[in-house]
C-alpha atoms as a PDB file:
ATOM      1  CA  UNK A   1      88.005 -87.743  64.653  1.00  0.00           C
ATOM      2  CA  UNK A   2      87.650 -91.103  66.492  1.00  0.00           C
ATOM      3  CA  UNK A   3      88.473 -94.330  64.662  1.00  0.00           C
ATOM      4  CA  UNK A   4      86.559 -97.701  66.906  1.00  0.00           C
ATOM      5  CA  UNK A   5      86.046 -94.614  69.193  1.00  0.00           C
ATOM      6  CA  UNK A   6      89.072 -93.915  69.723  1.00  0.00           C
ATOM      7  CA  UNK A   7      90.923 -90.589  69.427  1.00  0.00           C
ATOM      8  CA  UNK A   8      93.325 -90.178  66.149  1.00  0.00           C
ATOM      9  CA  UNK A   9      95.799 -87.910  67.469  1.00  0.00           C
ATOM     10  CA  UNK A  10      98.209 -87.963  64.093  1.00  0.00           C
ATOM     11  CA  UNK A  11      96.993 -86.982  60.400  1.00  0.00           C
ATOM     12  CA  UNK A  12      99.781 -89.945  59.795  1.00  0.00           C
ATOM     13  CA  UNK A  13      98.298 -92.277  62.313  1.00  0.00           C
ATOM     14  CA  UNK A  14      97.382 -95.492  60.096  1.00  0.00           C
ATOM     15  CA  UNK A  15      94.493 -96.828  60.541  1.00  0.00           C
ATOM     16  CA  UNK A  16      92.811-100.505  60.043  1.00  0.00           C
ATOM     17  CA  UNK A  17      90.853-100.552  56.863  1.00  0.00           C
ATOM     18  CA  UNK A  18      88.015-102.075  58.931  1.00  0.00           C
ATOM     19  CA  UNK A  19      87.505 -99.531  61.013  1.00  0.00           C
ATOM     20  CA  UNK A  20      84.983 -97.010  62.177  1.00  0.00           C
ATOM     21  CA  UNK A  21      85.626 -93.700  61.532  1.00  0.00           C
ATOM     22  CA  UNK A  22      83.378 -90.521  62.908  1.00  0.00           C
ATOM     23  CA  UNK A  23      83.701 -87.271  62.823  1.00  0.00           C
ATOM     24  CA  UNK A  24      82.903 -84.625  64.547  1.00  0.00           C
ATOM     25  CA  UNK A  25      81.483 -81.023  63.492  1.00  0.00           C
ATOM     26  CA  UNK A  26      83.576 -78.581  63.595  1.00  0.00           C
ATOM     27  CA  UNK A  27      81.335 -76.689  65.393  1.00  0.00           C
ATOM     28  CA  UNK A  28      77.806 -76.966  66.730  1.00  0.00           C
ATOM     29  CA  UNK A  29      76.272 -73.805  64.810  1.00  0.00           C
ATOM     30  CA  UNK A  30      74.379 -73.443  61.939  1.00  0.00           C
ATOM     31  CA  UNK A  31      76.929 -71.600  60.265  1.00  0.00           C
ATOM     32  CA  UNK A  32      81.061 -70.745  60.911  1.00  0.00           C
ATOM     33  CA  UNK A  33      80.155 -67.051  61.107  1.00  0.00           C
ATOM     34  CA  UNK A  34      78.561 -67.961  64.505  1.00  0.00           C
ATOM     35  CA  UNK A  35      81.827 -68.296  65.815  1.00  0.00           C
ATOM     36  CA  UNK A  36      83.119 -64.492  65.219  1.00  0.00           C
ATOM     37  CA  UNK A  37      79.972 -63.243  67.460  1.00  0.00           C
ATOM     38  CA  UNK A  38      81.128 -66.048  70.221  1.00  0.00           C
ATOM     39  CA  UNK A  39      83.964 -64.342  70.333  1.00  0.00           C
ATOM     40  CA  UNK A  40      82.589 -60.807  70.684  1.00  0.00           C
ATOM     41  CA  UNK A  41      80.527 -61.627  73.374  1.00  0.00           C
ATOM     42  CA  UNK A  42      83.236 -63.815  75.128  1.00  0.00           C
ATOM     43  CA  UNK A  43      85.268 -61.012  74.713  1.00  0.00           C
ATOM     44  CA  UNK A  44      83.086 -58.248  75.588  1.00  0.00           C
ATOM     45  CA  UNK A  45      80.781 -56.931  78.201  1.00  0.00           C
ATOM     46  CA  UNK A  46      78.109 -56.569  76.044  1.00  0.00           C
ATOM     47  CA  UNK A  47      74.574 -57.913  77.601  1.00  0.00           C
ATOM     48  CA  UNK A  48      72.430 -60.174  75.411  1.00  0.00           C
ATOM     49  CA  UNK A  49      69.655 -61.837  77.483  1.00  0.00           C
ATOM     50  CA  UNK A  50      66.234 -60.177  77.688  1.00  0.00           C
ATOM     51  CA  UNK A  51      67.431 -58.042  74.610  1.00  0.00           C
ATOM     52  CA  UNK A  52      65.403 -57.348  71.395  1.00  0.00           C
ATOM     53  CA  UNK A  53      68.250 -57.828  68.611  1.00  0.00           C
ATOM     54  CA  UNK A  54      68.477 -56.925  65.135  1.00  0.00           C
ATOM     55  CA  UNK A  55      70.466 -59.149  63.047  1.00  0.00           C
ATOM     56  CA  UNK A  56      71.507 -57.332  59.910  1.00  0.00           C
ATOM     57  CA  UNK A  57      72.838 -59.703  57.129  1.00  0.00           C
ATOM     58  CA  UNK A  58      71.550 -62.809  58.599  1.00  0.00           C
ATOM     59  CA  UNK A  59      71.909 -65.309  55.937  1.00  0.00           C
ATOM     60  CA  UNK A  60      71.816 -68.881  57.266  1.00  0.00           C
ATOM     61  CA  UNK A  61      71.295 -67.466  60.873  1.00  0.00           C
ATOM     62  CA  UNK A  62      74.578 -67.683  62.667  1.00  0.00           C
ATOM     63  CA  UNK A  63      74.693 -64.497  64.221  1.00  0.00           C
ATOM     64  CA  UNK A  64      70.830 -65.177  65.124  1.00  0.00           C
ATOM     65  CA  UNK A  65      71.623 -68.713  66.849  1.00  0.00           C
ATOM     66  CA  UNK A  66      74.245 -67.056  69.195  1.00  0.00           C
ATOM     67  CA  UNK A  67      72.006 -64.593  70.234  1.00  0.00           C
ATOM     68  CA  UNK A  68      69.115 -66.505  71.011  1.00  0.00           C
ATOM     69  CA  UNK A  69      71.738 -69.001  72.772  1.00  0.00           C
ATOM     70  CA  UNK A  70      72.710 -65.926  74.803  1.00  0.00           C
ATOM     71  CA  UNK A  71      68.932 -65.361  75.872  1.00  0.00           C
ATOM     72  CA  UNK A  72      67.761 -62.560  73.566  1.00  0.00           C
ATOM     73  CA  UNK A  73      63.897 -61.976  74.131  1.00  0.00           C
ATOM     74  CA  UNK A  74      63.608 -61.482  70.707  1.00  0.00           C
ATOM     75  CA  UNK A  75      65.764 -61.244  66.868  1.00  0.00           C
ATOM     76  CA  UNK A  76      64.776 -59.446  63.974  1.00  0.00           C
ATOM     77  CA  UNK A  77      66.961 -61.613  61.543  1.00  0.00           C
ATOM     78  CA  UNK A  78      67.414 -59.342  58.148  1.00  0.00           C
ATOM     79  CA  UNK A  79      68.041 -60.355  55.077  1.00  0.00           C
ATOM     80  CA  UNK A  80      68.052 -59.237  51.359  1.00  0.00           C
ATOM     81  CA  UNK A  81      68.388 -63.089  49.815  1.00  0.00           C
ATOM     82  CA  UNK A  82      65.258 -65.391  50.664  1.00  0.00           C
ATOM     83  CA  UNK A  83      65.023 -69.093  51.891  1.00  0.00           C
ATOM     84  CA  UNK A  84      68.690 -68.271  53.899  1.00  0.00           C
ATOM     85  CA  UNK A  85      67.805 -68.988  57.030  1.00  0.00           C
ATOM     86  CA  UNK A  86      67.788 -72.125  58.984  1.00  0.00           C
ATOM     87  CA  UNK A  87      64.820 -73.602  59.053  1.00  0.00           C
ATOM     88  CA  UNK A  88      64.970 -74.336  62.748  1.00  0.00           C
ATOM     89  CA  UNK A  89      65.841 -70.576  63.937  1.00  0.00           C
ATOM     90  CA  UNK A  90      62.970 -69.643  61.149  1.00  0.00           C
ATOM     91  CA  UNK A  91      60.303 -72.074  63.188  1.00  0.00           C
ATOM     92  CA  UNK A  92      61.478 -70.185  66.676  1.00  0.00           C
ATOM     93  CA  UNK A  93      59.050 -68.509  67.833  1.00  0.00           C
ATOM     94  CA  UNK A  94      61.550 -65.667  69.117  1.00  0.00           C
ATOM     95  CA  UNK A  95      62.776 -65.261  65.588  1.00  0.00           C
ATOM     96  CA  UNK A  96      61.271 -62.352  62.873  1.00  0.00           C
ATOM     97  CA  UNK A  97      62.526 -63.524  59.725  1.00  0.00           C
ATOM     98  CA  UNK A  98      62.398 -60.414  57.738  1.00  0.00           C
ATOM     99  CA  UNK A  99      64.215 -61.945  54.454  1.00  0.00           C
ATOM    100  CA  UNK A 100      63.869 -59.746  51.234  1.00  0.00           C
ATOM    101  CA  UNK A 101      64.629 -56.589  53.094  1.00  0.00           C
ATOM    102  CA  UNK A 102      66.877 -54.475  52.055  1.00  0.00           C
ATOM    103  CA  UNK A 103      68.629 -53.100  55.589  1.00  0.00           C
ATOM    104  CA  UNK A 104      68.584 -49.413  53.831  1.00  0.00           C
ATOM    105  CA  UNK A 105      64.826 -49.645  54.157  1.00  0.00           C
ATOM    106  CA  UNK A 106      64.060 -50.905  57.654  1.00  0.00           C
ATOM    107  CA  UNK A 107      61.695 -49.069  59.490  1.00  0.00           C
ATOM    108  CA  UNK A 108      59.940 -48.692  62.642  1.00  0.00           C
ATOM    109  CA  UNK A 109      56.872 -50.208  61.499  1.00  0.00           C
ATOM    110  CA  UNK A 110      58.877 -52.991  60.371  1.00  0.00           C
ATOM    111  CA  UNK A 111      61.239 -52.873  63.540  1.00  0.00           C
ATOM    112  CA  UNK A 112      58.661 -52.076  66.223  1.00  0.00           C
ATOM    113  CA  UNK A 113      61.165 -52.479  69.383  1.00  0.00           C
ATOM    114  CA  UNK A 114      63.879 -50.527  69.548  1.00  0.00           C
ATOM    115  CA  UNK A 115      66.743 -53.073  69.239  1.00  0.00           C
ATOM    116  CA  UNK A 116      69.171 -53.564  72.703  1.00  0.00           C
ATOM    117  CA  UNK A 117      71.980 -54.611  70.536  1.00  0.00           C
ATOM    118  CA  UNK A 118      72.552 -54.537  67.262  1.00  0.00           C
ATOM    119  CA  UNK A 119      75.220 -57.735  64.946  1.00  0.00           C
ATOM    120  CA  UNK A 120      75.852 -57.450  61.716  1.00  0.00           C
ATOM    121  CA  UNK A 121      77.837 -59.347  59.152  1.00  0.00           C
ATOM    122  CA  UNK A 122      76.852 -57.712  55.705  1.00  0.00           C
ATOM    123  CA  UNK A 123      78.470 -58.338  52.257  1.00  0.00           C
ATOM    124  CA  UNK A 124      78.840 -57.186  48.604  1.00  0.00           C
ATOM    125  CA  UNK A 125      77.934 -53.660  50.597  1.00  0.00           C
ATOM    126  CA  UNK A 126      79.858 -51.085  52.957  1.00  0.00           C
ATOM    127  CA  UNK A 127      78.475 -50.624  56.306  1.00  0.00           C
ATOM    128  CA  UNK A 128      77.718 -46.772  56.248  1.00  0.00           C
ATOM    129  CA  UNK A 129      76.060 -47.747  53.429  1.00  0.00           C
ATOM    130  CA  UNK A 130      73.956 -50.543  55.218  1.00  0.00           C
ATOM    131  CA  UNK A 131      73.818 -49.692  58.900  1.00  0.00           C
ATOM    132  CA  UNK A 132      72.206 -45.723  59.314  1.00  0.00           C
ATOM    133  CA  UNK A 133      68.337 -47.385  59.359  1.00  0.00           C
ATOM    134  CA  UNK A 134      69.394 -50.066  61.549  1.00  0.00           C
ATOM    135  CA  UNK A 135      71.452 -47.513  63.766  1.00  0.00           C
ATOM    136  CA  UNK A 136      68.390 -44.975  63.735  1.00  0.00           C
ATOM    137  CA  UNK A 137      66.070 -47.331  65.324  1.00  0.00           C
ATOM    138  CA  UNK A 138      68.087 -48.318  68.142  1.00  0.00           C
ATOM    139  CA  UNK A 139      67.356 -47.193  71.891  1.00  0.00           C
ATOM    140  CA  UNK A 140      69.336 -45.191  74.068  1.00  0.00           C
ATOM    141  CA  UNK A 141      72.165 -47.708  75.710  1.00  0.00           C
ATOM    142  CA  UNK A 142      72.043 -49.888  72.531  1.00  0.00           C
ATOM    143  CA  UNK A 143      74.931 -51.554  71.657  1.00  0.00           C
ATOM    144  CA  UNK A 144      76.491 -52.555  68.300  1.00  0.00           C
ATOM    145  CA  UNK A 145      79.081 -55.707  67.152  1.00  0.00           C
ATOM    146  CA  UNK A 146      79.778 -55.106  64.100  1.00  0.00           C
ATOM    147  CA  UNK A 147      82.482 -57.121  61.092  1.00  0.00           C
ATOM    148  CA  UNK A 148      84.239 -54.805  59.325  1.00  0.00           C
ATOM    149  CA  UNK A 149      85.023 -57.038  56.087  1.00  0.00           C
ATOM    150  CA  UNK A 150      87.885 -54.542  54.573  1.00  0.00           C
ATOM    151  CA  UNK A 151      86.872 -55.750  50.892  1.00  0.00           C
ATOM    152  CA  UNK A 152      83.916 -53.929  50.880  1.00  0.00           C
ATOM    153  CA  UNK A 153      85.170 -51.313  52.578  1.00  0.00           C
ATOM    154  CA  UNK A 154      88.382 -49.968  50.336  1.00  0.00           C
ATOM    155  CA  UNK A 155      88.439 -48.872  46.864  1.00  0.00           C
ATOM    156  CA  UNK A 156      88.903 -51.449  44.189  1.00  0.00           C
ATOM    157  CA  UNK A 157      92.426 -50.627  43.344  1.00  0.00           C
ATOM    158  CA  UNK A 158      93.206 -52.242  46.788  1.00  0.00           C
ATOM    159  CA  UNK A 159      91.249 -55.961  46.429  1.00  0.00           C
ATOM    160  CA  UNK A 160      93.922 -58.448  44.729  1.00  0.00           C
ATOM    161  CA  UNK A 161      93.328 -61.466  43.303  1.00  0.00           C
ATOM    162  CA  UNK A 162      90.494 -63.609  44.631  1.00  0.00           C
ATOM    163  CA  UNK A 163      89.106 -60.347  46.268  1.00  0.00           C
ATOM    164  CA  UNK A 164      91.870 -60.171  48.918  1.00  0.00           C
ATOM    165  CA  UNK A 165      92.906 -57.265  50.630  1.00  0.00           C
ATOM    166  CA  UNK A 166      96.663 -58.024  51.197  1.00  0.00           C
ATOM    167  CA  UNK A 167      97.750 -54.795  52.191  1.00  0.00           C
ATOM    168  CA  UNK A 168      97.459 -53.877  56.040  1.00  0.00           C
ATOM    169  CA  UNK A 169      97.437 -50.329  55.740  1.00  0.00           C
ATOM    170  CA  UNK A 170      94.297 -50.663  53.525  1.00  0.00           C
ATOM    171  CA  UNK A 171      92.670 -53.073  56.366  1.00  0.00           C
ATOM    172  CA  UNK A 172      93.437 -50.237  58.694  1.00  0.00           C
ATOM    173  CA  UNK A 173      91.894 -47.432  57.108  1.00  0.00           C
ATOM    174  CA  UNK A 174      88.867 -49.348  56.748  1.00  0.00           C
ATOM    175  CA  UNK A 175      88.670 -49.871  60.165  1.00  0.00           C
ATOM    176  CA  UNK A 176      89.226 -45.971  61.188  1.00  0.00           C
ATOM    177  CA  UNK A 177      86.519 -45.485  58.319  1.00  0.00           C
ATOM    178  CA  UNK A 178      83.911 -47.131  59.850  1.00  0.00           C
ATOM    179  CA  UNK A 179      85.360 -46.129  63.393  1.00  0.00           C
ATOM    180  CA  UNK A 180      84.267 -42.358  62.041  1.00  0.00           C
ATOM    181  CA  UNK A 181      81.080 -43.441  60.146  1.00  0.00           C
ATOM    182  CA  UNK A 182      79.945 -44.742  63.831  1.00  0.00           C
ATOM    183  CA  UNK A 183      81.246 -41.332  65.643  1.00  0.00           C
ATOM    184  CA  UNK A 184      79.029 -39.465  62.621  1.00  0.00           C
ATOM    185  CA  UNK A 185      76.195 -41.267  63.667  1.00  0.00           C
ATOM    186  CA  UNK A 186      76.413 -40.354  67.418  1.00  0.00           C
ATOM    187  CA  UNK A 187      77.395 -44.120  68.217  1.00  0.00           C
ATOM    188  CA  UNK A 188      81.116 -44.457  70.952  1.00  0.00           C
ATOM    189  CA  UNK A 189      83.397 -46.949  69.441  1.00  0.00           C
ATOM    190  CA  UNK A 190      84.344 -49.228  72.834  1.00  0.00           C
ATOM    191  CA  UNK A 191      86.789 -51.552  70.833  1.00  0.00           C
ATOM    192  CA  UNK A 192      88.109 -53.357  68.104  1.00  0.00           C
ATOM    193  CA  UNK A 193      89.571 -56.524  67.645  1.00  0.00           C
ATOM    194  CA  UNK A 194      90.470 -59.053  64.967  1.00  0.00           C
ATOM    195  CA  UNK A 195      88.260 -61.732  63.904  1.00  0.00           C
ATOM    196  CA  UNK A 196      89.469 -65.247  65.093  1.00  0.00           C
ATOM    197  CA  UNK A 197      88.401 -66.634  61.775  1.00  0.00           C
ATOM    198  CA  UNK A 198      88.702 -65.439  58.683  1.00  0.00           C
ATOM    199  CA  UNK A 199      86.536 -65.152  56.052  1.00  0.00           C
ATOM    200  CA  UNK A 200      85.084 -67.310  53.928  1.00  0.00           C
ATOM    201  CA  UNK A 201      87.576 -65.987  50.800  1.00  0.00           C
ATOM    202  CA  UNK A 202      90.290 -65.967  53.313  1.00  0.00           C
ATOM    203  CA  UNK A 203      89.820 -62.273  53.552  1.00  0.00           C
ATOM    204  CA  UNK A 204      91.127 -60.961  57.620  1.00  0.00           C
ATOM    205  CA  UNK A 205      87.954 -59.177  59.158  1.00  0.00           C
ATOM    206  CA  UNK A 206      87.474 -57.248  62.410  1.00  0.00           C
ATOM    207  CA  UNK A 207      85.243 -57.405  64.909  1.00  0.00           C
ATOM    208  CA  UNK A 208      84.315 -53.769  66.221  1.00  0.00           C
ATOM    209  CA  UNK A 209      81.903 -52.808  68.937  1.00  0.00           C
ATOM    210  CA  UNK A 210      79.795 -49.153  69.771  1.00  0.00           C
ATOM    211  CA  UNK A 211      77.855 -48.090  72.152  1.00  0.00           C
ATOM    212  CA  UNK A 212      74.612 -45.769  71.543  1.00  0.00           C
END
């Protein structure tokens, strides 16, 4: 925040009624999720440019911006709301906005290049329950970055008040579930990591990446 373009370094600093104050965003991306696949690729060697991606869960199109920032040659953005995404990254030309779709039903013909690499961020759903299609109709080398959101991933009896999963054994186990429903599907689990934000209910997510 600048006041008369100047820095305010102090929450406390007072400040002349008179004056000009600006703000800046807290981030340059259409949405905050953007910033959890920023730091998957930043902390990854996962290759993006020239890549077909499939975005599963894409919602306002965060996931979608980074890739396309990263050079993808193409996104499939998925989504089972409509009207979600951006209408900028909706007008790109390298963009397939396939909103309405359900990611259980994606096919071939609707996914007609084998995706490179694979993001998702998926709620109000587990991803075994989301991600075989989307897994099936990636190519040989493909690569996944997946968040693991453990609310949707534990039982019930373990989501507190406000839908927060306090307790870090059940935040483990749903990592090491989805670890094994990636193994099942023939996909090698490089790494894990937590997410450097977290979610929008204040929920701690993981960041977890395979390898086809």
């Amino acid at each position: 925040m600048t006041a008369d373009g100047r820095t305010v370094g102090k929450a406390s600093e007072m400040l002349d009624e008179t004056a000009a104050i600006a703000a800046a965003p807290a981030h340059p991306w259409v949405g905050r999720g953007a910033l959890k696949l920023v730091h998957a690729l930043d902390l990854w060697p996962v290759a993006v440019a020239g890549r077909v991606v499939l975005d599963v869960g894409a919602s306002t199109g965060g996931f979608t911006e980074v890739a396309l920032s990263r050079g993808a040659a193409r996104v499939y953005a998925v989504d089972v709301g409509r009207g979600q995404l951006h209408p900028r990254l909706a007008a790109d030309p390298r963009v397939t906005s396939l909103e309405a779709t359900d990611a259980r039903d994606l096919t071939a013909a609707l996914i007609p290049q084998p995706p490179g690499l694979i993001v998702t961020d998926v709620s109000f759903i587990g991803l075994a329950k989301a991600l075989p299609a989307a897994l099936a109709l990636a190519g040989e080398g493909a690569d996944l970055i997946a968040l693991v959101k453990p609310q949707f991933e534990v039982g019930r009896e373990h989501v507190g008040k406000g839908g927060i999963v306090s307790d870090p054994d059940a935040r483990a186990r749903a990592l090491e579930d989805v670890k094994g429903f990636l193994a099942g599907a023939g996909w090698t689990v490089r790494d894990a990591a937590e997410s450097p934000i977290a979610g929008g209910d204040g929920n701690r997510e993981f960041l977890i990446w395979a390898k086809r």
